[in-house]
N, C-alpha and C. Protein backbone atom coordinates (compact mmCIF):
# COMPACT_ATOMS: atom_id res chain seq x y z
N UNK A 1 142.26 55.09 204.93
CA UNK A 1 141.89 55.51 203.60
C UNK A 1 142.70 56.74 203.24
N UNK A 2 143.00 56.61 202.12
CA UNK A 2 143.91 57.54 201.57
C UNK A 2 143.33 59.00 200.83
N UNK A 3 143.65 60.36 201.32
CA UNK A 3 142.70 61.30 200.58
C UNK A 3 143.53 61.59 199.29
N UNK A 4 142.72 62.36 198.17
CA UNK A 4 143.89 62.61 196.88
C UNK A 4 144.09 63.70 197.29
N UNK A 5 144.78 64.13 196.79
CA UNK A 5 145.18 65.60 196.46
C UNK A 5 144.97 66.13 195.37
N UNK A 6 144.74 67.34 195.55
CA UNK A 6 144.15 68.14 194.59
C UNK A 6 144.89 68.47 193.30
N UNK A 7 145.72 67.49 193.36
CA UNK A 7 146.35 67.61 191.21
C UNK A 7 146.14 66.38 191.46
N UNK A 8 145.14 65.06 191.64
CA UNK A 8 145.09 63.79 191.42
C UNK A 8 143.15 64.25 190.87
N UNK A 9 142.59 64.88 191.42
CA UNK A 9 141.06 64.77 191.44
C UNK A 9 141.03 65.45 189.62
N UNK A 10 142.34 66.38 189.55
CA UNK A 10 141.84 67.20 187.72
C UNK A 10 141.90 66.04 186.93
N UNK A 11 143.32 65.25 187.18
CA UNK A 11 143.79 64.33 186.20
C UNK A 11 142.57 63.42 186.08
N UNK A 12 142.24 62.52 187.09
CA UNK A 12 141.41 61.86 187.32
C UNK A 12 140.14 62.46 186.19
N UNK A 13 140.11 63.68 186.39
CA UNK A 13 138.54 64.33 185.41
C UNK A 13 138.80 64.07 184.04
N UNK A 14 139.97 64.59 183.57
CA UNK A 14 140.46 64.68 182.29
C UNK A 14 140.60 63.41 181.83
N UNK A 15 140.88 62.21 182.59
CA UNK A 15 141.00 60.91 181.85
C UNK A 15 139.37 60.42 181.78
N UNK A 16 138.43 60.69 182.56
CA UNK A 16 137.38 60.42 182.24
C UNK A 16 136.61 61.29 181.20
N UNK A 17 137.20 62.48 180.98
CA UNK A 17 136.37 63.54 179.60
C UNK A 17 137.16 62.35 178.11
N UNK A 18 138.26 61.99 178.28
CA UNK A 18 138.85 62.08 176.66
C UNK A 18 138.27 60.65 176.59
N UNK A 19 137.85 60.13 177.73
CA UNK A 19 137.48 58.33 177.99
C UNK A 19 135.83 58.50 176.96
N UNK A 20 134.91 59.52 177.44
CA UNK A 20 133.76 59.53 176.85
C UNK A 20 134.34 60.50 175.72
N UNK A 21 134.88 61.41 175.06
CA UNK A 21 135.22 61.80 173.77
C UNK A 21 135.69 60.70 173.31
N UNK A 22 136.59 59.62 173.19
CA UNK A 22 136.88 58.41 172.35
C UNK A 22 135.74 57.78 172.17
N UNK A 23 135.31 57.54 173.35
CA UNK A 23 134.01 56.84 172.97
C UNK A 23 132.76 57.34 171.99
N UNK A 24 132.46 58.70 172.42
CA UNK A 24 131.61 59.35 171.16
C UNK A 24 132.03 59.50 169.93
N UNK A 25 133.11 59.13 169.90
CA UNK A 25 134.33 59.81 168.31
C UNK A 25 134.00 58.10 167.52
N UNK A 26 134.13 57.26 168.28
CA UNK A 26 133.71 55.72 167.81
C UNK A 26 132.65 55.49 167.02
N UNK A 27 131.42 55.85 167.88
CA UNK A 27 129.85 55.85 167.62
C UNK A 27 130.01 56.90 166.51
N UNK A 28 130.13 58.08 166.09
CA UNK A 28 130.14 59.33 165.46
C UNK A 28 130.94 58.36 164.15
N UNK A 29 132.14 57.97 163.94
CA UNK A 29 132.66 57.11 162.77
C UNK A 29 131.76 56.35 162.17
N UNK A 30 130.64 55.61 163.31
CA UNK A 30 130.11 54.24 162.79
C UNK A 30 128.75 55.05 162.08
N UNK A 31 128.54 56.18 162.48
CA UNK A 31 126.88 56.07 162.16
C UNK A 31 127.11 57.33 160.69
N UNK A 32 128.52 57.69 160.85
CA UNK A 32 128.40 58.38 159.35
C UNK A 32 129.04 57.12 157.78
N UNK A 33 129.20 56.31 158.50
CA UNK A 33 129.48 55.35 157.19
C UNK A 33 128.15 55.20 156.21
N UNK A 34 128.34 55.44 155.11
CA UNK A 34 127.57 54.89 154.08
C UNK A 34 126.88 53.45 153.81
N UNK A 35 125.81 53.45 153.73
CA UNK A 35 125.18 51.96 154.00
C UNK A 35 124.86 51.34 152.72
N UNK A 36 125.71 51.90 151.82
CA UNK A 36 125.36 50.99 150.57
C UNK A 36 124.37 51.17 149.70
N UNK A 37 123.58 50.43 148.69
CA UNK A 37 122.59 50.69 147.97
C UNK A 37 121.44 49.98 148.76
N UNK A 38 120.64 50.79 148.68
CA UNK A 38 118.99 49.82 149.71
C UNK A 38 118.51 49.42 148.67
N UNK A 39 117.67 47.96 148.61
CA UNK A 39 116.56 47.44 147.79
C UNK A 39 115.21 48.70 147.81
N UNK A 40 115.10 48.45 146.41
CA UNK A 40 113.84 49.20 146.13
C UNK A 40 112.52 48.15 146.48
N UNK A 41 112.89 47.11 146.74
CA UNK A 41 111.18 46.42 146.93
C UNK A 41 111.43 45.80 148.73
N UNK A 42 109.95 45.41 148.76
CA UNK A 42 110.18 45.02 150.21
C UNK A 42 110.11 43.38 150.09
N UNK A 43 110.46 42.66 151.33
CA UNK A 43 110.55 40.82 150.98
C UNK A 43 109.22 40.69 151.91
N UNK A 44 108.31 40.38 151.49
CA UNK A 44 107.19 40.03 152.46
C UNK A 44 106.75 38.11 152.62
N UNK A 45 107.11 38.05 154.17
CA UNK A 45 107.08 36.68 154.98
C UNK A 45 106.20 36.26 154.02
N UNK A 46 106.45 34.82 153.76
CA UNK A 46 105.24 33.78 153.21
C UNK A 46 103.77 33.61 154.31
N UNK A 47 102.50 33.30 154.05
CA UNK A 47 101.53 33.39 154.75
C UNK A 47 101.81 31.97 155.31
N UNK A 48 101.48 32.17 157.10
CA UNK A 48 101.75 30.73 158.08
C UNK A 48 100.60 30.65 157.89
N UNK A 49 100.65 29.23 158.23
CA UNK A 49 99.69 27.77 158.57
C UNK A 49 99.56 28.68 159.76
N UNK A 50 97.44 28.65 160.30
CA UNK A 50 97.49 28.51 161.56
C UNK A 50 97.62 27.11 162.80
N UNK A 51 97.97 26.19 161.95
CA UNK A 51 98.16 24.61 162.66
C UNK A 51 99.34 24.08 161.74
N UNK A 52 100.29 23.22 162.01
CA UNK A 52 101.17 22.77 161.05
C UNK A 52 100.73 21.20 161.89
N UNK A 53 100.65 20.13 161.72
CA UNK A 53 100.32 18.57 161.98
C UNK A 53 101.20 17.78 161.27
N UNK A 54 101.81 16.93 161.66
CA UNK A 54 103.28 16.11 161.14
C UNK A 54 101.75 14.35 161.66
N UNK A 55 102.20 13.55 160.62
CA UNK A 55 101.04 12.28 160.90
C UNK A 55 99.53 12.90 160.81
N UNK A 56 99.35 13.14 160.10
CA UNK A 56 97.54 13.67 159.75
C UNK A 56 96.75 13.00 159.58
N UNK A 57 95.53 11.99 159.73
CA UNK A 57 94.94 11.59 160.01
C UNK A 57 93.21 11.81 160.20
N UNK A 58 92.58 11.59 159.10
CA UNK A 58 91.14 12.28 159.46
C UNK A 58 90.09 11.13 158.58
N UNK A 59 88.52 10.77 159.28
CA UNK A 59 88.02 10.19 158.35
C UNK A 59 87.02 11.08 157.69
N UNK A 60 86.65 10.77 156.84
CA UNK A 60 85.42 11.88 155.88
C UNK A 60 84.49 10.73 156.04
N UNK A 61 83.18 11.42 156.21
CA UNK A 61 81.65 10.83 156.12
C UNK A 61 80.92 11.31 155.55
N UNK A 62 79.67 11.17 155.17
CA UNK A 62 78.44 12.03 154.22
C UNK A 62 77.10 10.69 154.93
N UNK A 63 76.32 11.70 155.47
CA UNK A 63 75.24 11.15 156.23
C UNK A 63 75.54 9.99 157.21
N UNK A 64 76.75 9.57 157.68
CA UNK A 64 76.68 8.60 158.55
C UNK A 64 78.11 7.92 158.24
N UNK A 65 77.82 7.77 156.97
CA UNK A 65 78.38 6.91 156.33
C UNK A 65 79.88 7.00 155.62
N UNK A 66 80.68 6.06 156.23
CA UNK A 66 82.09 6.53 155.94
C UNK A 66 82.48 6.60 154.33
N UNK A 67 83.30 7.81 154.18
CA UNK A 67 83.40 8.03 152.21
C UNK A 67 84.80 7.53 152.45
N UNK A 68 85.98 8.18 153.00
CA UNK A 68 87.37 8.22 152.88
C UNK A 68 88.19 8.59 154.00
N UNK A 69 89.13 7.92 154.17
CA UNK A 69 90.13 8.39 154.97
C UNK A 69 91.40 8.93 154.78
N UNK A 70 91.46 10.18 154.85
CA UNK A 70 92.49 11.20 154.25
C UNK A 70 94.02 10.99 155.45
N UNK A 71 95.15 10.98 154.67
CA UNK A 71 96.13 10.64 155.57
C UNK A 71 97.45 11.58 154.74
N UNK A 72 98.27 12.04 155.45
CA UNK A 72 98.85 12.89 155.38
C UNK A 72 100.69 13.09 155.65
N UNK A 73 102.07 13.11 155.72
CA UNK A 73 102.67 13.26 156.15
C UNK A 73 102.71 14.81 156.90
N UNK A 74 102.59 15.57 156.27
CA UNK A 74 101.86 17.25 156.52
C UNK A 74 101.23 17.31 156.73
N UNK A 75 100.28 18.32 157.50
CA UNK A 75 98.99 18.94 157.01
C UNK A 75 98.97 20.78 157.45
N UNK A 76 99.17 21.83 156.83
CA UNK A 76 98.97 22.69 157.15
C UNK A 76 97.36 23.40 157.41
N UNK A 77 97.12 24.05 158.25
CA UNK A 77 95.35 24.00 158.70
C UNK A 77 95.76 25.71 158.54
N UNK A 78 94.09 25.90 157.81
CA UNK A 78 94.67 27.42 157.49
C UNK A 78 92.96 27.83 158.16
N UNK A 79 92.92 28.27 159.11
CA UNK A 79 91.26 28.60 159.76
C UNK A 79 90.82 29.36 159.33
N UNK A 80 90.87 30.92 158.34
CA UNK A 80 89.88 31.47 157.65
C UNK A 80 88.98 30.75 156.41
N UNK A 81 89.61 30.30 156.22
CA UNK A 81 89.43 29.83 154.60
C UNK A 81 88.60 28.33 154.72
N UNK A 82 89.12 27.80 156.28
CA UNK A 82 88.79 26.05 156.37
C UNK A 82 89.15 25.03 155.10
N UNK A 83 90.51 25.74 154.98
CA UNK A 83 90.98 24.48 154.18
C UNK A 83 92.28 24.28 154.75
N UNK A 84 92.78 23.17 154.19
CA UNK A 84 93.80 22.13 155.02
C UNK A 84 94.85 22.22 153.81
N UNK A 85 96.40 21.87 153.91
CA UNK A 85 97.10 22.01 152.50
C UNK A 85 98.07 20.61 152.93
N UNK A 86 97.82 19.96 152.44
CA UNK A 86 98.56 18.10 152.45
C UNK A 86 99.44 17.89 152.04
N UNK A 87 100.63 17.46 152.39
CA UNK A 87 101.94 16.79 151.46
C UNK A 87 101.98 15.63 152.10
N UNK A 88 102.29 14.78 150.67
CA UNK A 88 102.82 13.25 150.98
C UNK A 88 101.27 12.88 150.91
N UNK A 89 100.40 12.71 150.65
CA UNK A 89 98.99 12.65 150.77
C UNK A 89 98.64 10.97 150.39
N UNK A 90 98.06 10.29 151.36
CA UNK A 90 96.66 9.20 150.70
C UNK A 90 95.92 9.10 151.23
N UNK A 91 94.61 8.75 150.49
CA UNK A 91 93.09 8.85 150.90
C UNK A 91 92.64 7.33 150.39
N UNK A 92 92.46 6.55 151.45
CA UNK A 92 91.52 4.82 151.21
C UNK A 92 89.72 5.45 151.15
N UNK A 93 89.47 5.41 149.95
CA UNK A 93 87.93 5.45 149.64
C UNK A 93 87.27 3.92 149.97
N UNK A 94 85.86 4.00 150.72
CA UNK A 94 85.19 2.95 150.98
C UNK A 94 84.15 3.08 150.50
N UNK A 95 83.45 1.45 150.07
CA UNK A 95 82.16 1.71 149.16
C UNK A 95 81.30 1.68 150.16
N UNK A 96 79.78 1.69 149.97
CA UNK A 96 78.79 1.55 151.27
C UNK A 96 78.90 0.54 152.32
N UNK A 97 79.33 -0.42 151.94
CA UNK A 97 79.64 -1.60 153.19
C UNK A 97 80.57 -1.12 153.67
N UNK A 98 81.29 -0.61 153.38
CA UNK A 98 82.54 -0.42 154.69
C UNK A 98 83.80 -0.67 154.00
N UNK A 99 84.02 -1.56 153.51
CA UNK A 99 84.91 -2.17 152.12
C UNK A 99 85.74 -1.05 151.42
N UNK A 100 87.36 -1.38 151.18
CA UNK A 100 87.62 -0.42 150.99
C UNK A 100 87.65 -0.51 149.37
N UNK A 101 87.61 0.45 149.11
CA UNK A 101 86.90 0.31 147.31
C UNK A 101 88.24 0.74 146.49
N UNK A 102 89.12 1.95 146.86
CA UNK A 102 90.49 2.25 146.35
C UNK A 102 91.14 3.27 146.81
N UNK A 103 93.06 3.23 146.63
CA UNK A 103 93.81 3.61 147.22
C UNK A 103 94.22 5.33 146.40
N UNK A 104 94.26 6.21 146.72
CA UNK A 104 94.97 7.41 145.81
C UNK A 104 96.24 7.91 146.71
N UNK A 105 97.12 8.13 146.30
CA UNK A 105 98.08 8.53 146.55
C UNK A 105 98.91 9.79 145.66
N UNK A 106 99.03 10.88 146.27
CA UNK A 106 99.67 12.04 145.47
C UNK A 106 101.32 12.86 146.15
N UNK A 107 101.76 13.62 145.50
CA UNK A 107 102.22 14.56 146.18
C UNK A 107 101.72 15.95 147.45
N UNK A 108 100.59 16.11 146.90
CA UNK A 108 99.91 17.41 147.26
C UNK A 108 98.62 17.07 147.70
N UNK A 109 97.95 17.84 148.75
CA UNK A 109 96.69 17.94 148.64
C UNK A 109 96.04 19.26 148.90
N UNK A 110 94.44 19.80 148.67
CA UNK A 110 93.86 20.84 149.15
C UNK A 110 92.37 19.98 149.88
N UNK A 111 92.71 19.98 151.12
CA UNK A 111 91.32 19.24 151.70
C UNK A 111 90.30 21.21 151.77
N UNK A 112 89.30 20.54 151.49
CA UNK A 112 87.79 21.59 151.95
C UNK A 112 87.15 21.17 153.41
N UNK A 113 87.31 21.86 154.76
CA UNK A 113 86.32 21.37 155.54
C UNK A 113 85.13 21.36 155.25
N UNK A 114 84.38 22.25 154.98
CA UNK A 114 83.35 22.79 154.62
C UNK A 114 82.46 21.51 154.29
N UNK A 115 82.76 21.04 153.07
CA UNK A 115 82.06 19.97 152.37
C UNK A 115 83.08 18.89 152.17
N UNK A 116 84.22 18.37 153.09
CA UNK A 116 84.91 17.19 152.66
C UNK A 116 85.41 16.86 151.24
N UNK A 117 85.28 17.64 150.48
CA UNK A 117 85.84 17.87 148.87
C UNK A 117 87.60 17.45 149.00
N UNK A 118 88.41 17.24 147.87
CA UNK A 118 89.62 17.52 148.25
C UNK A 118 90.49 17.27 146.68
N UNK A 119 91.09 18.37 146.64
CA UNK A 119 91.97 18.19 145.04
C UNK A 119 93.57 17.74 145.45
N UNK A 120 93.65 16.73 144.74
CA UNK A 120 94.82 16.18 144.64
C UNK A 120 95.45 16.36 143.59
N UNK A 121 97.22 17.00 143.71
CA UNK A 121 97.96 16.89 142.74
C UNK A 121 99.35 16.52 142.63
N UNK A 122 100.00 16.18 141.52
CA UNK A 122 101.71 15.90 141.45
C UNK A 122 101.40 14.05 141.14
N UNK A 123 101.68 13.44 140.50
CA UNK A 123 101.92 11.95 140.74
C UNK A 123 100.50 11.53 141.22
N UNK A 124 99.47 11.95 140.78
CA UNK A 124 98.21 10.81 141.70
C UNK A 124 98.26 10.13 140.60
N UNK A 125 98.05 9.04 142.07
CA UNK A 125 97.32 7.29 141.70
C UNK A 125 96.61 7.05 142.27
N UNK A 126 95.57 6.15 141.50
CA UNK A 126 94.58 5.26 142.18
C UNK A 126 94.67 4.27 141.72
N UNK A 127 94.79 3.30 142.39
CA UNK A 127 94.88 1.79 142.29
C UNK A 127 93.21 1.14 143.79
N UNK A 128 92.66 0.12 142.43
CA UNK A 128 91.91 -0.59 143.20
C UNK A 128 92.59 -1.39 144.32
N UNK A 129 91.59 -2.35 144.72
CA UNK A 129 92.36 -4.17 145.31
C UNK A 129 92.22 -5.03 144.41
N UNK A 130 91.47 -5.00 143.34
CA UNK A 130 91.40 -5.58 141.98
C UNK A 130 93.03 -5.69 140.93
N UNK A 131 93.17 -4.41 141.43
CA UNK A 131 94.35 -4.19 140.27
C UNK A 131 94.22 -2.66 138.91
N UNK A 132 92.79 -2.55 139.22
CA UNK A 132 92.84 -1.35 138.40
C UNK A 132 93.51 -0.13 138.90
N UNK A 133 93.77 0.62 137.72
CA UNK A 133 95.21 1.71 137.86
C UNK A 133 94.77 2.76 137.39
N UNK A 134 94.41 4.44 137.83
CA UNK A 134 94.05 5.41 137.34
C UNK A 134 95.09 6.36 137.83
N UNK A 135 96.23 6.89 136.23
CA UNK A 135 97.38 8.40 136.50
C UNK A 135 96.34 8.94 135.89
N UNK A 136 97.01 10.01 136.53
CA UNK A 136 96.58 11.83 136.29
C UNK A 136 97.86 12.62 137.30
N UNK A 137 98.17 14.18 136.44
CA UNK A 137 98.58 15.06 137.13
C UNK A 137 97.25 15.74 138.37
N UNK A 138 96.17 15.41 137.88
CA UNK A 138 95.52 16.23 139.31
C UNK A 138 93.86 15.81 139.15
N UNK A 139 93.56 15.41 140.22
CA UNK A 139 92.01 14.63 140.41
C UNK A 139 91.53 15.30 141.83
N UNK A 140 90.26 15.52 141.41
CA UNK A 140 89.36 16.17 142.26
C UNK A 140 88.11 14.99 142.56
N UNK A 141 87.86 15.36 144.19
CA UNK A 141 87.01 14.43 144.84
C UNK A 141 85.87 15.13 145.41
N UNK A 142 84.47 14.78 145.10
CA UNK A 142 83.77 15.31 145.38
C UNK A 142 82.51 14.59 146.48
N UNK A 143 82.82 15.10 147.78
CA UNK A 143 81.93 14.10 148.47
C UNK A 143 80.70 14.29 149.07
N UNK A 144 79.77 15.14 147.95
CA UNK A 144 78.48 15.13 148.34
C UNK A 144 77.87 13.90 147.01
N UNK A 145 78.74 14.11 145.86
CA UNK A 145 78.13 12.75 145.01
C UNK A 145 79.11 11.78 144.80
N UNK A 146 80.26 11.76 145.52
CA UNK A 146 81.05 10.54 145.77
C UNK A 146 81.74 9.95 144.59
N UNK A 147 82.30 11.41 143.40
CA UNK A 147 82.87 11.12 142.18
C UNK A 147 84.42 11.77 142.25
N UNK A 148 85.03 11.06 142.06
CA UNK A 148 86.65 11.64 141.20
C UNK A 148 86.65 12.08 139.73
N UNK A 149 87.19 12.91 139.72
CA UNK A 149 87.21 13.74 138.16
C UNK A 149 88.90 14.63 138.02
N UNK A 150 88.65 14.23 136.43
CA UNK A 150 89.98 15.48 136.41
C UNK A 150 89.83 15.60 134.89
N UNK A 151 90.15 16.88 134.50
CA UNK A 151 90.37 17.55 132.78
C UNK A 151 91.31 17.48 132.50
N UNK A 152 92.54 16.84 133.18
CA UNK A 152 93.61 16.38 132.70
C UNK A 152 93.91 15.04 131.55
N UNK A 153 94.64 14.80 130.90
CA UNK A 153 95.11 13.56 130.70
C UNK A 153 95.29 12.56 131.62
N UNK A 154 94.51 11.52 131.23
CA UNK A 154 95.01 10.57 132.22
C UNK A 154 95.20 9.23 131.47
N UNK A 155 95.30 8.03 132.60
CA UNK A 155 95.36 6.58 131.74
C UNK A 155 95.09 5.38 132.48
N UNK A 156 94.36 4.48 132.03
CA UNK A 156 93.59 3.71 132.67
C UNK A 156 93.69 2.19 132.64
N UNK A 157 94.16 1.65 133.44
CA UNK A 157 94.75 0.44 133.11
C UNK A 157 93.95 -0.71 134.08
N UNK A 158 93.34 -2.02 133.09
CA UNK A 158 92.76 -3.22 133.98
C UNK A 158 93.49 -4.39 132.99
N UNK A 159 94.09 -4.91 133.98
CA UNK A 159 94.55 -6.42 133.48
C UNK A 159 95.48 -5.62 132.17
N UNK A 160 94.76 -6.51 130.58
CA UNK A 160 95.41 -6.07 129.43
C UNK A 160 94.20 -4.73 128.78
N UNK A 161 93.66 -3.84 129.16
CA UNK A 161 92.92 -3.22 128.73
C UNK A 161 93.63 -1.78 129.25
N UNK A 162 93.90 -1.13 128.05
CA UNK A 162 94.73 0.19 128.79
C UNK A 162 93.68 1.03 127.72
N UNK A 163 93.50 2.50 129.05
CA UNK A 163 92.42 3.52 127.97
C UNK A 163 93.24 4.48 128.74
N UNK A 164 93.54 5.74 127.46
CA UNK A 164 93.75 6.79 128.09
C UNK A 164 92.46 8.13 127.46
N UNK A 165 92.33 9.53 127.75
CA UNK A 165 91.71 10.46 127.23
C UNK A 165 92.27 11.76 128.19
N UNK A 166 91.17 12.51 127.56
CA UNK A 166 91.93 13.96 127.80
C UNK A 166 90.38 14.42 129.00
N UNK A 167 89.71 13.34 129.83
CA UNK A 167 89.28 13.95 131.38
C UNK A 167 88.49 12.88 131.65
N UNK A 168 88.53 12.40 132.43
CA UNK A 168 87.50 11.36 133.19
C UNK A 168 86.95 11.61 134.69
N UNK A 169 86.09 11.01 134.48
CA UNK A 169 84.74 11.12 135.75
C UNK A 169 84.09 9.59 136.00
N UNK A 170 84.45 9.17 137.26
CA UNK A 170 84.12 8.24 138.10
C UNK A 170 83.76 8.24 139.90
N UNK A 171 83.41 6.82 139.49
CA UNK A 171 83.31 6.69 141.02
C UNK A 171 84.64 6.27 142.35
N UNK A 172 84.94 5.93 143.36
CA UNK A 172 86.31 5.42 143.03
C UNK A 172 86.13 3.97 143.02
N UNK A 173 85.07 3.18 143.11
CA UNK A 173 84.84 2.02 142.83
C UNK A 173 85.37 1.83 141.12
N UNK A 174 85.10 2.80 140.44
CA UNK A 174 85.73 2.74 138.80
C UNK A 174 84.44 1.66 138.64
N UNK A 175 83.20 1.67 138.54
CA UNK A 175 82.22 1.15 138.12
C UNK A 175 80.98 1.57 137.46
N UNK A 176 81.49 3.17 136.95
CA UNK A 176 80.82 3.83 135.94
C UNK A 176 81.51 5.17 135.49
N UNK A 177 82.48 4.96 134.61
CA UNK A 177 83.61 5.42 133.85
C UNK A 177 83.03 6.57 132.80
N UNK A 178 83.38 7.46 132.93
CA UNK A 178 82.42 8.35 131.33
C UNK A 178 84.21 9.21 131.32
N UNK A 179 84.55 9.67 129.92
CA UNK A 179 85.62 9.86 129.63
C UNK A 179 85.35 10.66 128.44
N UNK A 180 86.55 11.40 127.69
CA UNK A 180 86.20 12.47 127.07
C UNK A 180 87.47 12.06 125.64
N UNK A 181 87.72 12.00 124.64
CA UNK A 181 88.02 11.10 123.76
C UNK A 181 89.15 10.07 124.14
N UNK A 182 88.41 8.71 124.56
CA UNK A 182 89.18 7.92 125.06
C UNK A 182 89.54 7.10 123.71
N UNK A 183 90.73 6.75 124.17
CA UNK A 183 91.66 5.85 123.34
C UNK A 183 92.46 4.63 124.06
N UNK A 184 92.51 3.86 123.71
CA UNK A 184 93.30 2.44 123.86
C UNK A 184 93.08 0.91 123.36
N UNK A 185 93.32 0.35 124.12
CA UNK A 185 92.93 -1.19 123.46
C UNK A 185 92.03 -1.62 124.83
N UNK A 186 91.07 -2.75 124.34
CA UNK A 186 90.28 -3.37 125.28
C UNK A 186 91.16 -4.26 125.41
N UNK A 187 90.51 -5.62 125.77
CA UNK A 187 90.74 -6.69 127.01
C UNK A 187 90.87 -7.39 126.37
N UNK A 188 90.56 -7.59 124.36
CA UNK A 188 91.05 -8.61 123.68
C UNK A 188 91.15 -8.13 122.60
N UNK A 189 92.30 -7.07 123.18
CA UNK A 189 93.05 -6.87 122.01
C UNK A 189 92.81 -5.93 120.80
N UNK A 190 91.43 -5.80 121.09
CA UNK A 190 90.77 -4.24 119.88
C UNK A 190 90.85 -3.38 120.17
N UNK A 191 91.32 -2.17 119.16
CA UNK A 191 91.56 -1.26 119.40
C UNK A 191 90.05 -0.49 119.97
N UNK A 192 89.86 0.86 120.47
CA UNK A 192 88.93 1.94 120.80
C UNK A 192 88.65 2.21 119.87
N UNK A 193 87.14 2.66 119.73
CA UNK A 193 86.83 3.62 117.99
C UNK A 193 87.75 4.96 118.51
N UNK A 194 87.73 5.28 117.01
CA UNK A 194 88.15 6.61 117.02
C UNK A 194 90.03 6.44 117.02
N UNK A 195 90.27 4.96 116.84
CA UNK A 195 91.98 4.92 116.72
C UNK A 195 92.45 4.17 115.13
């Protein structure tokens, strides 16, 4: 092993002092640069789903007895609140036999655990197995008395009988209809009062 000599040990010092002065002179450049204009507001994260579910899947009951089966491409599950937030959404309503009574299909949904309630919006339809046809931008389901409703415009179509008005309330069987100034033609051809 080789010893230095004593004009190798200064040099040696001096290349390691100007080694950490370059280096501090670097850092010292970077942290006096100007950082531009800062935003005056802050961006605050959107609120998460505490569950996100891809294939959703759930049936609704009231005393025993099956009401609907809610189906989902989404489902975001939000646990304070116990509500659920649906995309791609359909719900098969069944009458008391078991039978499925009709189909709704939307963009959106807001399921309620609480009470199995659930508002649908964007594009809902309901279509029987009959053939009857109920649009609306947004229908609400209520499953302690087992009615669909909405204060929207909607329009109502069987066979040749088309009714539209400005809110309807049914069952989803569509076998006791109450509506709020309905207009269209019946089934042979007469017009609605009030046209």
């Amino acid at each position: 092993m080789r010893r230095r000599t004593s004009r190798e040990r200064p040099a040696r010092a001096i290349r390691a002092v100007l080694s950490v002065f370059c280096v501090l002179s670097v850092f010292s450049l970077f942290s006096c640069e100007d950082s531009g204009v800062r935003p005056t507001t802050t961006v605050q994260a959107p609120d998460t789903a505490d569950q996100v579910l891809e294939g959703f899947s759930h049936y609704v009951t009231n005393d025993g007895i099956l009401r609907s089966r809610v189906e989902a491409d989404t489902a975001f599950f939000y646990e304070p609140t116990q509500i659920t937030e649906l995309h791609k959404v359909k719900v098969v309503f069944y009458d008391v036999k078991g039978a499925e009574s009709s189909t709704l299909t939307a963009r959106r949904g807001t399921y309620r655990w609480q009470d199995g309630s659930m508002q649908a919006s964007g594009n809902v339809v309901v279509v029987s197995p009959d053939g009857r046809r109920l649009a609306t931008e947004a229908l609400r389901y209520d499953n302690a008395t087992n009615l669909i409703s909405t204060d929207r415009h909607f329009t109502f179509d069987r066979g040749s009988e088309h009714l539209e008005g400005n809110s309807f309330r049914s069952d989803p069987d569509f076998r006791n209809v109450v509506t709020d100034r309905p207009r269209g033609v019946s089934g042979d051809g007469m017009l609605l009062p009030g046209q």
